[in-house]
C-alpha atoms as a PDB file:
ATOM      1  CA  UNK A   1     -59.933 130.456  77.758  1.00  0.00           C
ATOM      2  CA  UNK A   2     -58.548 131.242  74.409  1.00  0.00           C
ATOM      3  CA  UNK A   3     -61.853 131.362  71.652  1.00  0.00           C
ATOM      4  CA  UNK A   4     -61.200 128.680  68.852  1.00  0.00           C
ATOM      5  CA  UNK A   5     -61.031 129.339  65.219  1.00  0.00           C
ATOM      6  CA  UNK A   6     -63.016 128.510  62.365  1.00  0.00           C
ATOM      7  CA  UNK A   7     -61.357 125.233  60.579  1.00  0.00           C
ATOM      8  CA  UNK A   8     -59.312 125.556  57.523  1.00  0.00           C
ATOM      9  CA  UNK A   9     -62.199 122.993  55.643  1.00  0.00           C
ATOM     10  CA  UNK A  10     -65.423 125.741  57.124  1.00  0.00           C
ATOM     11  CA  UNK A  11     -63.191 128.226  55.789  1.00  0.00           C
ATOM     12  CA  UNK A  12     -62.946 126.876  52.471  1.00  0.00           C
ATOM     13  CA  UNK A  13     -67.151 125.737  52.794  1.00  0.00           C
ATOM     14  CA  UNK A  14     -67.675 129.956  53.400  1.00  0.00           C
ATOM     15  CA  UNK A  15     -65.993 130.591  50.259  1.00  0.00           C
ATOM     16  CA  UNK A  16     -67.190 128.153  47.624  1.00  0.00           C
ATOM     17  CA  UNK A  17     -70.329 129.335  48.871  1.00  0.00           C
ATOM     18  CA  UNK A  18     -69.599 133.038  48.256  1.00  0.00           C
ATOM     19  CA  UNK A  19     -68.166 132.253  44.948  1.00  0.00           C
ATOM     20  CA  UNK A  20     -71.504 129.783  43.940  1.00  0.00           C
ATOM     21  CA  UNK A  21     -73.429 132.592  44.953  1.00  0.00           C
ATOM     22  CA  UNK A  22     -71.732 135.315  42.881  1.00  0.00           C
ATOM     23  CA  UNK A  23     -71.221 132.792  40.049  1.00  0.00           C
ATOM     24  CA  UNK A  24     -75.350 132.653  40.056  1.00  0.00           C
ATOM     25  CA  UNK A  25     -75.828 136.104  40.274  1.00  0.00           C
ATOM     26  CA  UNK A  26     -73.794 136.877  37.061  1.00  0.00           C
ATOM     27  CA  UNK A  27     -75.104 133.931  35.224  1.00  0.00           C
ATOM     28  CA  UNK A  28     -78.625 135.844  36.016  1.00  0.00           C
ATOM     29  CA  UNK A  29     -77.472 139.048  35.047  1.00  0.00           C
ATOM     30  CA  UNK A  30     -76.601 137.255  31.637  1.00  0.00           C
ATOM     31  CA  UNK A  31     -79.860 136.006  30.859  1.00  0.00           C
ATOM     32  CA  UNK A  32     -81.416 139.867  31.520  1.00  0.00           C
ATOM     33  CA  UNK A  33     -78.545 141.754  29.686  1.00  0.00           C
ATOM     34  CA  UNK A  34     -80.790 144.947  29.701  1.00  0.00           C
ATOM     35  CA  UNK A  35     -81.142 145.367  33.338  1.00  0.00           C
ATOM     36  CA  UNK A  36     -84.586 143.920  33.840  1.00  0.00           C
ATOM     37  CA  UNK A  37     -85.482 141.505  36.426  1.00  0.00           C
ATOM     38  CA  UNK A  38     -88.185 139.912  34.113  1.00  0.00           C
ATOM     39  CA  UNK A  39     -90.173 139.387  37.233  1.00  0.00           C
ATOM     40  CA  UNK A  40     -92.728 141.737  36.327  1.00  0.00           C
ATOM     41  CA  UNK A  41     -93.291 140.276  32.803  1.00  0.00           C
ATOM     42  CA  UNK A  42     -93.365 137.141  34.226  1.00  0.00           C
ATOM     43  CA  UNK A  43     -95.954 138.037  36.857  1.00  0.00           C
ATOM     44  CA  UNK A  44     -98.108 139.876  34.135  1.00  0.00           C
ATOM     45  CA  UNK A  45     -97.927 136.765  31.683  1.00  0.00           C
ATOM     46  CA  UNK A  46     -99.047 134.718  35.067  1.00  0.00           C
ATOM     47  CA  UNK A  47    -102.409 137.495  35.957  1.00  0.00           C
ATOM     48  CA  UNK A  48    -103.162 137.591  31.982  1.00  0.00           C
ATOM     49  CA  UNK A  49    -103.236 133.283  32.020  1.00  0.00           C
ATOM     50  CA  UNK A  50    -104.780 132.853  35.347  1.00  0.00           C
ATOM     51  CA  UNK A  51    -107.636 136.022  34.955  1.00  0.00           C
ATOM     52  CA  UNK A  52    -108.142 135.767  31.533  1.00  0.00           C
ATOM     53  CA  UNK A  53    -107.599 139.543  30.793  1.00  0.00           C
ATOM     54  CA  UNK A  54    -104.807 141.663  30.148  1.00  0.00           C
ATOM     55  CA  UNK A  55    -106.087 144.638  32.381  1.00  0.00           C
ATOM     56  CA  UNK A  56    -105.019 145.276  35.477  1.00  0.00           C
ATOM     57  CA  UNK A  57    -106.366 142.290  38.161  1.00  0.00           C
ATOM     58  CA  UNK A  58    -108.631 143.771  41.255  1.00  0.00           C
ATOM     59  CA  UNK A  59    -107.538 143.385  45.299  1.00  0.00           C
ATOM     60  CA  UNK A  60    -109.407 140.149  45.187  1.00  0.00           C
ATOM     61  CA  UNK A  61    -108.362 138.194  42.233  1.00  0.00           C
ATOM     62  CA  UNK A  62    -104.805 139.257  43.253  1.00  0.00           C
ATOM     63  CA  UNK A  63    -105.541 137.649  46.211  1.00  0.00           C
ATOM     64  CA  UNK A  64    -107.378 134.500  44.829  1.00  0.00           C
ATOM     65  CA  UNK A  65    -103.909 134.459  42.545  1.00  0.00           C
ATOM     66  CA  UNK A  66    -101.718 134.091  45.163  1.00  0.00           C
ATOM     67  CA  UNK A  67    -103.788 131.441  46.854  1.00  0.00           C
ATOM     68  CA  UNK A  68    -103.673 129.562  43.753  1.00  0.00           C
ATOM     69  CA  UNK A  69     -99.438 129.943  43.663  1.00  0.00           C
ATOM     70  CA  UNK A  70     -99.223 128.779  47.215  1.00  0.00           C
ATOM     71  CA  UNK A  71    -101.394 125.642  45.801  1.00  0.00           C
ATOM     72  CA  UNK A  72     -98.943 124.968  42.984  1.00  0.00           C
ATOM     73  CA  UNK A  73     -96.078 125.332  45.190  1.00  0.00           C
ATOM     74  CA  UNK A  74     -97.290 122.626  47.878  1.00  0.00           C
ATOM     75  CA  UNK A  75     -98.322 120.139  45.142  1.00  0.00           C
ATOM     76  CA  UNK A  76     -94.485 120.427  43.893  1.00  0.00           C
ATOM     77  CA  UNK A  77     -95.189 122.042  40.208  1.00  0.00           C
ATOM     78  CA  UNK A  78     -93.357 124.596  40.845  1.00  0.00           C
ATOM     79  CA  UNK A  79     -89.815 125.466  42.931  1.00  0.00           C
ATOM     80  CA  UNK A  80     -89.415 127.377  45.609  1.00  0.00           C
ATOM     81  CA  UNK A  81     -87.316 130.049  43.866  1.00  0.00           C
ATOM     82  CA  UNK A  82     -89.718 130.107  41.017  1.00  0.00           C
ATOM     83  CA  UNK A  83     -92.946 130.512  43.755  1.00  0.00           C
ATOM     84  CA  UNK A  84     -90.716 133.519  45.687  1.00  0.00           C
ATOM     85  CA  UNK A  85     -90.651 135.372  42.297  1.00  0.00           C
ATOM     86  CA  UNK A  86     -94.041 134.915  41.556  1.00  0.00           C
ATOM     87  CA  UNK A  87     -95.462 135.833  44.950  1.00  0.00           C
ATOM     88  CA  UNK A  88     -93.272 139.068  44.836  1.00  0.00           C
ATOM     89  CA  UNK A  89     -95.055 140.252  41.826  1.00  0.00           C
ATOM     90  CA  UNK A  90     -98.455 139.119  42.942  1.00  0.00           C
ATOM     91  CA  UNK A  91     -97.730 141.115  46.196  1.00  0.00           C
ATOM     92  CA  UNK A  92     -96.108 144.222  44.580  1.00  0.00           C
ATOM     93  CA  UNK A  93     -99.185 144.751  43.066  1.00  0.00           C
ATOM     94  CA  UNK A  94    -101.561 144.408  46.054  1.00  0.00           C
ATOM     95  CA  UNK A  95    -102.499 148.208  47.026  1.00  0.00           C
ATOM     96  CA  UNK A  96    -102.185 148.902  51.143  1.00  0.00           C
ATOM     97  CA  UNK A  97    -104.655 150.831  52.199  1.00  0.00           C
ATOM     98  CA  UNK A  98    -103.083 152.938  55.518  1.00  0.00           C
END
């Protein structure tokens, strides 16, 4: 038996996709015209409000920090793209001891 192809409409649903996708990334790339993902100064702004100092945060306020995202998240005051960004430089900053 002969395998059937995508429709002509899931075809077209693939591709405005793609295109919404691409369309977001340049619009982000826009906003950070010198190449930086603002993520970290975001994240640092974030430690400095939540820990009250500018230094660098220990294992265990990191961790108390990222409780305290997950918190905001599930009480809606802040989106899920928003919380992924956040967490990332919360966890980027966590040191793994191997």
């Amino acid at each position: 038996m002969a395998v059937q192809r995508s429709s002509y409409a899931k075809l077209q649903r693939d591709r405005a996709k793609k295109a919404k996708a691409q369309a977001k990334r340049e619009r982000k790339s826009e906003e950070r015209p010198d190449g930086d993902d603002g993520v970290d100064l975001e994240g640092d702004a974030l430690i400095a409000k939540l820990t009250g100092h500018s230094g660098p945060p220990s294992p265990d306020e990191l961790l108390q920090l990222v409780s305290a995202l997950h918190a905001r998240f599930e009480a809606d005051e802040i989106d899920f793209d928003e919380f992924e960004e956040l967490k990332g430089a919360l966890m980027r900053r966590l040191a793994v001891d191997s």
